[in-house]
PDB file of N, CA and C in Angstrom:
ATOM      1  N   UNK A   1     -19.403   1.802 -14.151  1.00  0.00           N
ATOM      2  CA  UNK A   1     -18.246   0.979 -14.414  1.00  0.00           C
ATOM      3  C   UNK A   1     -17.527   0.702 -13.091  1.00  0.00           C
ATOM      4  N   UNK A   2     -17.512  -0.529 -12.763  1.00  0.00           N
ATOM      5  CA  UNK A   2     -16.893  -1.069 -11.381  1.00  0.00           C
ATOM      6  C   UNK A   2     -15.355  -0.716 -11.385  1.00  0.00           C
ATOM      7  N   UNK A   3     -14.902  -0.051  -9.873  1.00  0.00           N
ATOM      8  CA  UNK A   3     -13.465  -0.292 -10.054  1.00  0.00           C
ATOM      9  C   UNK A   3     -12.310  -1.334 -10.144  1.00  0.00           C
ATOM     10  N   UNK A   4     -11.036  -1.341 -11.109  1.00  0.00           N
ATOM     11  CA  UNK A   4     -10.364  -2.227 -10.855  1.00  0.00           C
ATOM     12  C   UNK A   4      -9.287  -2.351  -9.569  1.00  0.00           C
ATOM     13  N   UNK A   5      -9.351  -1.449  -8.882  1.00  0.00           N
ATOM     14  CA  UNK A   5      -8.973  -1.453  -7.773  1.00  0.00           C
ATOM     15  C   UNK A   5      -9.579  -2.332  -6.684  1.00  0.00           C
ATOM     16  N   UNK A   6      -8.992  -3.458  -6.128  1.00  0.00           N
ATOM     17  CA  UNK A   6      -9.804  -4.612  -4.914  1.00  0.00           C
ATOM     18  C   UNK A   6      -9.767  -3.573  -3.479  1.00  0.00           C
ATOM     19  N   UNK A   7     -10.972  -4.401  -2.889  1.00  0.00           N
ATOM     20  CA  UNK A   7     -10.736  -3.641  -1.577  1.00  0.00           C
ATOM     21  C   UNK A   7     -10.196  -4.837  -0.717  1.00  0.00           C
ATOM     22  N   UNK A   8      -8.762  -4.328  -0.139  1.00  0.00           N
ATOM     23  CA  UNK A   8      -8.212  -5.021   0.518  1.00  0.00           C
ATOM     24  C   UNK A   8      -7.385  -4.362   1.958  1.00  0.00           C
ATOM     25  N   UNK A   9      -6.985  -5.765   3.089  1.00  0.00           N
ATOM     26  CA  UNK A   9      -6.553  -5.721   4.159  1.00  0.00           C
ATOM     27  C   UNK A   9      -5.217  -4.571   4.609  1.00  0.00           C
ATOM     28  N   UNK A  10      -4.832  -4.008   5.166  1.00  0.00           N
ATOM     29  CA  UNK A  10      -3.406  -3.617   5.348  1.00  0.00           C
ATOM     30  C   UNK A  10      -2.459  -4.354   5.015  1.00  0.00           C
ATOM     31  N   UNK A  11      -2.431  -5.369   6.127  1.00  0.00           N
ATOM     32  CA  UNK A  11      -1.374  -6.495   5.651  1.00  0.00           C
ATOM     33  C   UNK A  11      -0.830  -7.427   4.803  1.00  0.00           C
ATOM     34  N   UNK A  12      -2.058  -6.984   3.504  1.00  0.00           N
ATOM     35  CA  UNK A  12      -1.877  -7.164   1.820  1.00  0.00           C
ATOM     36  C   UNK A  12      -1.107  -5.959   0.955  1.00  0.00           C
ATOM     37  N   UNK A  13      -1.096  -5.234   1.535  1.00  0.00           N
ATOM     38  CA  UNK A  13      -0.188  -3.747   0.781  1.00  0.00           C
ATOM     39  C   UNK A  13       0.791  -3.867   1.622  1.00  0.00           C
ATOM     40  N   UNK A  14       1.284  -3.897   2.820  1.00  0.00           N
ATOM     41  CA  UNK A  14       2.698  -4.175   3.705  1.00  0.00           C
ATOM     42  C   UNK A  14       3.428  -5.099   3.299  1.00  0.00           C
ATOM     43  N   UNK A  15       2.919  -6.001   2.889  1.00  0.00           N
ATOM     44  CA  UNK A  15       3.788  -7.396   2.141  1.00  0.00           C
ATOM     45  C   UNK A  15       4.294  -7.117   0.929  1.00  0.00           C
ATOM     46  N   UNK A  16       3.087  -6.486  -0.003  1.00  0.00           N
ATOM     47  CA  UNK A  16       3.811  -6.097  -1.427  1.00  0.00           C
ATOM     48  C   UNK A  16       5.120  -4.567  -1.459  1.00  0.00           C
ATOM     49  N   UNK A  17       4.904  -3.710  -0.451  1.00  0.00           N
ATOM     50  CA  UNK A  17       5.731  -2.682  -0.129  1.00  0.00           C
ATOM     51  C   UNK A  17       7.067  -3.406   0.167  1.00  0.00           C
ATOM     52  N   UNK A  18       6.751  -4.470   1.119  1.00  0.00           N
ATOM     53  CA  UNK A  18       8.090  -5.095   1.827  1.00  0.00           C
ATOM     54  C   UNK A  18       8.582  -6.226   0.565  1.00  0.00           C
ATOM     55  N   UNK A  19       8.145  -6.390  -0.348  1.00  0.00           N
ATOM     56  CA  UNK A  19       8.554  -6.747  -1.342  1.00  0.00           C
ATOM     57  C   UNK A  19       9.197  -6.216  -2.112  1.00  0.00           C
ATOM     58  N   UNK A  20       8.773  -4.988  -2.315  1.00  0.00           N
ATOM     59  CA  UNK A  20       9.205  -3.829  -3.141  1.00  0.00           C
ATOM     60  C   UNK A  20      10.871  -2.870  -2.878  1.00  0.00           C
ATOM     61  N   UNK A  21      10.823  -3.610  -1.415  1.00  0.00           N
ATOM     62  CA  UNK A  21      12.219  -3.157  -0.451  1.00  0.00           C
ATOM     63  C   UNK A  21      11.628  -1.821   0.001  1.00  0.00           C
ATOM     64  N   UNK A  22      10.373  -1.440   0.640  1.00  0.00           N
ATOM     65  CA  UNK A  22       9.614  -0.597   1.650  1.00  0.00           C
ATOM     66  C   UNK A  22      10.057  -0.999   3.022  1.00  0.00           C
ATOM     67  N   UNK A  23      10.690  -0.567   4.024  1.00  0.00           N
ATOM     68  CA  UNK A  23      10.475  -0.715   5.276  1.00  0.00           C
ATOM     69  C   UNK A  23       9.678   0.355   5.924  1.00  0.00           C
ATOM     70  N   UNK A  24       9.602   0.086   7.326  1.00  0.00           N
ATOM     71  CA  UNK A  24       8.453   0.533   7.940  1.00  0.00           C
ATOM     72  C   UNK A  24       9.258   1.832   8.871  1.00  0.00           C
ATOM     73  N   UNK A  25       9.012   3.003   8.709  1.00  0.00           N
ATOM     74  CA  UNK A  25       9.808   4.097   9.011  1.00  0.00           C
ATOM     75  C   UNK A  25       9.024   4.451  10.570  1.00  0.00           C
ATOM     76  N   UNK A  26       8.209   4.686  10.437  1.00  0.00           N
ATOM     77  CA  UNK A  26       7.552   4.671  12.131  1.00  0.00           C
ATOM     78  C   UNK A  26       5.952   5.150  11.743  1.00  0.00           C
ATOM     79  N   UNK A  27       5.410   4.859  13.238  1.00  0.00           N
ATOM     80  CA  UNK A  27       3.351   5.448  13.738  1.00  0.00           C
ATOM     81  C   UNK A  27       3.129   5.747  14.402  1.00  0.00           C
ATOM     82  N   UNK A  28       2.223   6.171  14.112  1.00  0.00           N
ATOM     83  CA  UNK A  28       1.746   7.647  14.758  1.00  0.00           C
ATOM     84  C   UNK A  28       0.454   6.968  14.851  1.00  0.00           C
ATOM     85  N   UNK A  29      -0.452   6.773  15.785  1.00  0.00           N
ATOM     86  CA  UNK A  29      -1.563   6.145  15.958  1.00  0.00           C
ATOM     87  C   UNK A  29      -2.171   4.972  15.371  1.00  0.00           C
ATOM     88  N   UNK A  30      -3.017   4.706  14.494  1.00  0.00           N
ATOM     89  CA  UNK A  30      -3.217   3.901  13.646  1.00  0.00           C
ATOM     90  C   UNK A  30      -2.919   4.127  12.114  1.00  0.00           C
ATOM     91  N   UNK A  31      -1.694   4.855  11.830  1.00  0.00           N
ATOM     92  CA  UNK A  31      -1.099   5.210  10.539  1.00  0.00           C
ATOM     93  C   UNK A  31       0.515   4.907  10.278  1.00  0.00           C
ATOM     94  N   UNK A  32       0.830   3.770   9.509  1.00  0.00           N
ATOM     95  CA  UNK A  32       2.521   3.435   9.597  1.00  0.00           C
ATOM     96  C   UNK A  32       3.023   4.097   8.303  1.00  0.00           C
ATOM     97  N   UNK A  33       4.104   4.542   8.464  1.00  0.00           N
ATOM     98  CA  UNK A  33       4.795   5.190   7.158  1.00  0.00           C
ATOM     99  C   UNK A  33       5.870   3.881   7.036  1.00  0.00           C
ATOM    100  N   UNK A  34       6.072   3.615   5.202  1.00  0.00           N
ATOM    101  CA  UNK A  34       7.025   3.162   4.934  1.00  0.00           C
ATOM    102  C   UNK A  34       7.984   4.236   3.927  1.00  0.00           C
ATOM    103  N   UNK A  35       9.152   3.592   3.919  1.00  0.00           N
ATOM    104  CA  UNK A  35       9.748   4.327   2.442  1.00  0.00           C
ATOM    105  C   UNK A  35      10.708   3.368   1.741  1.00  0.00           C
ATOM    106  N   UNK A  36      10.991   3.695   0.903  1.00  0.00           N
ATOM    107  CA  UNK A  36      11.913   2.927  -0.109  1.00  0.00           C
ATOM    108  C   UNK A  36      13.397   3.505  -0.407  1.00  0.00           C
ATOM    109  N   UNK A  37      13.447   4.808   0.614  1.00  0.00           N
ATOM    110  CA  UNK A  37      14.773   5.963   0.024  1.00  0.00           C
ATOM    111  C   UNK A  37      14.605   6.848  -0.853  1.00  0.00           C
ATOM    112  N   UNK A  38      13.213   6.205  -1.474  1.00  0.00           N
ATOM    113  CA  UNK A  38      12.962   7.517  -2.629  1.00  0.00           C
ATOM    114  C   UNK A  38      11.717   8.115  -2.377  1.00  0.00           C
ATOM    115  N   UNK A  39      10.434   7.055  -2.286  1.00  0.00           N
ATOM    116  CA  UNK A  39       9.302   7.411  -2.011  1.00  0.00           C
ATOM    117  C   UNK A  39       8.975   7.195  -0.595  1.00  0.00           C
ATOM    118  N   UNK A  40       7.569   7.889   0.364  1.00  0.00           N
ATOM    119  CA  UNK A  40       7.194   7.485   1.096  1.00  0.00           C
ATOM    120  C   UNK A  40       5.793   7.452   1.082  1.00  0.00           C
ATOM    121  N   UNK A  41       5.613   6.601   2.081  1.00  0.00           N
ATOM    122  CA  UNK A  41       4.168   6.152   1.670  1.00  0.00           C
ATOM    123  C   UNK A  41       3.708   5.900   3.424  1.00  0.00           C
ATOM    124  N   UNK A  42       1.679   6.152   3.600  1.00  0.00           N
ATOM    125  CA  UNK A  42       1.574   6.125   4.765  1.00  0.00           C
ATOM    126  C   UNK A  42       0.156   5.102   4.736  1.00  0.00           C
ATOM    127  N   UNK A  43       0.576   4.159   5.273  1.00  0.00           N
ATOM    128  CA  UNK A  43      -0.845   3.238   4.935  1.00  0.00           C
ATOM    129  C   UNK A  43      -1.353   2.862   6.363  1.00  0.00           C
ATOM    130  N   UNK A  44      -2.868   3.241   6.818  1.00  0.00           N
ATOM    131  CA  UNK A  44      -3.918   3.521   7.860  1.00  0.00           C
ATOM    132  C   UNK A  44      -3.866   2.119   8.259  1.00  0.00           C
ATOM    133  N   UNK A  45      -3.827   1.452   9.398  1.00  0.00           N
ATOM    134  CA  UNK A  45      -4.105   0.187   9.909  1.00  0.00           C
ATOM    135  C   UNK A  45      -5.085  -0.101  10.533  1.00  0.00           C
ATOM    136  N   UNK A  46      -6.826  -0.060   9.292  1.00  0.00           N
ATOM    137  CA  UNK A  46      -7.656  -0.102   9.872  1.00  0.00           C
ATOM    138  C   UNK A  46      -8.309  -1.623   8.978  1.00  0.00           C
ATOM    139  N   UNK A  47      -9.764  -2.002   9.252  1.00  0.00           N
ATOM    140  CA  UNK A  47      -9.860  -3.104   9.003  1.00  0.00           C
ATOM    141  C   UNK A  47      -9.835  -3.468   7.606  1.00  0.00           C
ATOM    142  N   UNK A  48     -10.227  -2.287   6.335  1.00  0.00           N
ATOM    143  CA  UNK A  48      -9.795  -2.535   4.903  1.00  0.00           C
ATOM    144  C   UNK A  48      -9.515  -1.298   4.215  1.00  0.00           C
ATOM    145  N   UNK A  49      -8.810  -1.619   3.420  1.00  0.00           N
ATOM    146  CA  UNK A  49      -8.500   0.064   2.740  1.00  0.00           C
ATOM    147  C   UNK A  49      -9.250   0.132   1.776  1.00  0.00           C
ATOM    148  N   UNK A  50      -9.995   1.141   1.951  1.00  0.00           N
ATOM    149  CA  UNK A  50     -10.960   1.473   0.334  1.00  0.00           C
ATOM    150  C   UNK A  50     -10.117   1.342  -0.987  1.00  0.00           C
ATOM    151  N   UNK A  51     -11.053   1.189  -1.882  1.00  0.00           N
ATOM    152  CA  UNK A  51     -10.043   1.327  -3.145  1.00  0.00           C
ATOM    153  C   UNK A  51      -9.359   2.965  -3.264  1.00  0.00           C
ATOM    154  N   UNK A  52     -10.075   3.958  -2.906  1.00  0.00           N
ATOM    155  CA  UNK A  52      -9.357   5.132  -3.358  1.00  0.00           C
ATOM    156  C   UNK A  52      -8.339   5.547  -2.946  1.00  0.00           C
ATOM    157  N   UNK A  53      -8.466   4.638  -1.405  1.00  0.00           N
ATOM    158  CA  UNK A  53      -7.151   4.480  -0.345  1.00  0.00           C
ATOM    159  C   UNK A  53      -6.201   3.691  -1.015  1.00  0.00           C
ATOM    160  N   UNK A  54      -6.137   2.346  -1.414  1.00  0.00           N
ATOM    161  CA  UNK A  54      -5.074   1.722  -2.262  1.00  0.00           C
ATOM    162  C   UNK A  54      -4.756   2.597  -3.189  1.00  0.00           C
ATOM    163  N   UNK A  55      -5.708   3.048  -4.501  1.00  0.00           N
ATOM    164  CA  UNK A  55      -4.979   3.008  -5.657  1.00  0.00           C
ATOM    165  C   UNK A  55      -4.080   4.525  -4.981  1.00  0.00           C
ATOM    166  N   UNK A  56      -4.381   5.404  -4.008  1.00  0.00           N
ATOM    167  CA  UNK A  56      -3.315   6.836  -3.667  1.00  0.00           C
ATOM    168  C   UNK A  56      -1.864   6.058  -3.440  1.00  0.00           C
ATOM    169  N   UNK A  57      -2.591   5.171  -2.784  1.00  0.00           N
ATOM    170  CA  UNK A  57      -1.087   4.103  -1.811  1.00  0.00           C
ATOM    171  C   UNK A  57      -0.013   3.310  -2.993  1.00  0.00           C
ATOM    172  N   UNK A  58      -0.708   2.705  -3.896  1.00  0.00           N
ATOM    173  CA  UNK A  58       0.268   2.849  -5.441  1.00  0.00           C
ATOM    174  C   UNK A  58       0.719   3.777  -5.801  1.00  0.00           C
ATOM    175  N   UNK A  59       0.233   4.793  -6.127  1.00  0.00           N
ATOM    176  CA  UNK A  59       0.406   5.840  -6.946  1.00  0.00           C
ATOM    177  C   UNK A  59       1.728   6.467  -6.339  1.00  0.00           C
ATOM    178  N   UNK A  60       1.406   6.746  -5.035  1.00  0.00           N
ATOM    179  CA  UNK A  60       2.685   7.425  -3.766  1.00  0.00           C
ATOM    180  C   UNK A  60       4.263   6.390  -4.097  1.00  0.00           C
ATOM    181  N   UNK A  61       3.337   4.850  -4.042  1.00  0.00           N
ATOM    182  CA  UNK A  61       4.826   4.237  -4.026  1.00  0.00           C
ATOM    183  C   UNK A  61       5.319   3.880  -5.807  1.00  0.00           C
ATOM    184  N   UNK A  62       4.962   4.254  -6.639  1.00  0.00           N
ATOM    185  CA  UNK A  62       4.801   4.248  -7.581  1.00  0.00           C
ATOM    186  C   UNK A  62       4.769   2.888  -8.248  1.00  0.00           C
ATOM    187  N   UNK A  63       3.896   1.971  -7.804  1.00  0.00           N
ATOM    188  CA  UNK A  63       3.370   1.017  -8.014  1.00  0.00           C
ATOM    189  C   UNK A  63       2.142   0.703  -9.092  1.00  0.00           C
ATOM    190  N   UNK A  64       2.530  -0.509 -10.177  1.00  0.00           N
ATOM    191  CA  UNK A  64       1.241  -0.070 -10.996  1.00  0.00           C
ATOM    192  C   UNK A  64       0.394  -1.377 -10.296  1.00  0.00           C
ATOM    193  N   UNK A  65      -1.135  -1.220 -10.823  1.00  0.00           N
ATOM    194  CA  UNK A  65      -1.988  -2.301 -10.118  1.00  0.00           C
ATOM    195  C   UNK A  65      -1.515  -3.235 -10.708  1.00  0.00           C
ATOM    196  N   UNK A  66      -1.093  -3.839 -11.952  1.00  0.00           N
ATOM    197  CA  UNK A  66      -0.688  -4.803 -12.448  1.00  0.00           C
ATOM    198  C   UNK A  66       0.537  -5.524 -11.534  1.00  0.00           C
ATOM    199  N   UNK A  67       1.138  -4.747 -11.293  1.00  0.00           N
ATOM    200  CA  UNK A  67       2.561  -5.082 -10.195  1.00  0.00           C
ATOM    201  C   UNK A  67       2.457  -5.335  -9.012  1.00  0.00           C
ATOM    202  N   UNK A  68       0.738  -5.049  -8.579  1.00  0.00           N
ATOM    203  CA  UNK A  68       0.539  -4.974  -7.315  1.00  0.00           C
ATOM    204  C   UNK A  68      -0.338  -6.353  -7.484  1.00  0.00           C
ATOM    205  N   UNK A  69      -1.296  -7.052  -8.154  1.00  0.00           N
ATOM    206  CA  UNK A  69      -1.754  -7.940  -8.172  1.00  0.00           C
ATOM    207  C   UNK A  69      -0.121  -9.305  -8.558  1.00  0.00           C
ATOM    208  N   UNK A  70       0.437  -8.829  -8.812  1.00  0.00           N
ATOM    209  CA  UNK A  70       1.339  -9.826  -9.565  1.00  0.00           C
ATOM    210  C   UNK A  70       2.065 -10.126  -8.171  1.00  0.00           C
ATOM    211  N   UNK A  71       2.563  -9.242  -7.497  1.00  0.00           N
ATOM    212  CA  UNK A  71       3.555  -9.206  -6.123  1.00  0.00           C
ATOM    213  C   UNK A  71       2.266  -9.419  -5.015  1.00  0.00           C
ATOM    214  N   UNK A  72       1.022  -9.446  -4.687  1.00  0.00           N
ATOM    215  CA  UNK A  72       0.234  -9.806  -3.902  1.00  0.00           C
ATOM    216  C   UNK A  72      -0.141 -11.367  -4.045  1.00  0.00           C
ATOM    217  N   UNK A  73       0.299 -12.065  -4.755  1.00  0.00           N
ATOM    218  CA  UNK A  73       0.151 -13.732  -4.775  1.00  0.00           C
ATOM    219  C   UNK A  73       1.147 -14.282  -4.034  1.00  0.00           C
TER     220      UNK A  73
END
């Protein structure tokens, strides 16, 4: 059974975070932390994030995929 999780860019989860009212708290090599005041979240700035890498990166910001495909258009 294929996942419903897409494999996608960094700068497709930074947009929906910064949507979400995520700013970008600071990095540490190729890893940026955002937070929201409540949650934080640390997403790798490499060329795609696996799905198991996204769906942790929802889960942390407590994002559902539905919310995340809806705010990624």
């Amino acid at each position: 059974m294929p996942s419903k999780y897409p494999v996608c860019k960094p700068k497709e989860v930074i947009k929906v975070l910064e949507r979400k009212g995520f700013w970008e708290v600071s990095q540490r090599g190729s890893h940026r932390k955002y937070s929201d005041g409540e949650h934080i979240v640390i997403v790798p700035m490499h060329d795609e994030l696996l799905k198991g890498t996204l769906k942790s990166i929802l889960y942390q910001a407590g994002i559902s995929l539905e919310e995340f495909n809806r705010l990624r258009r």
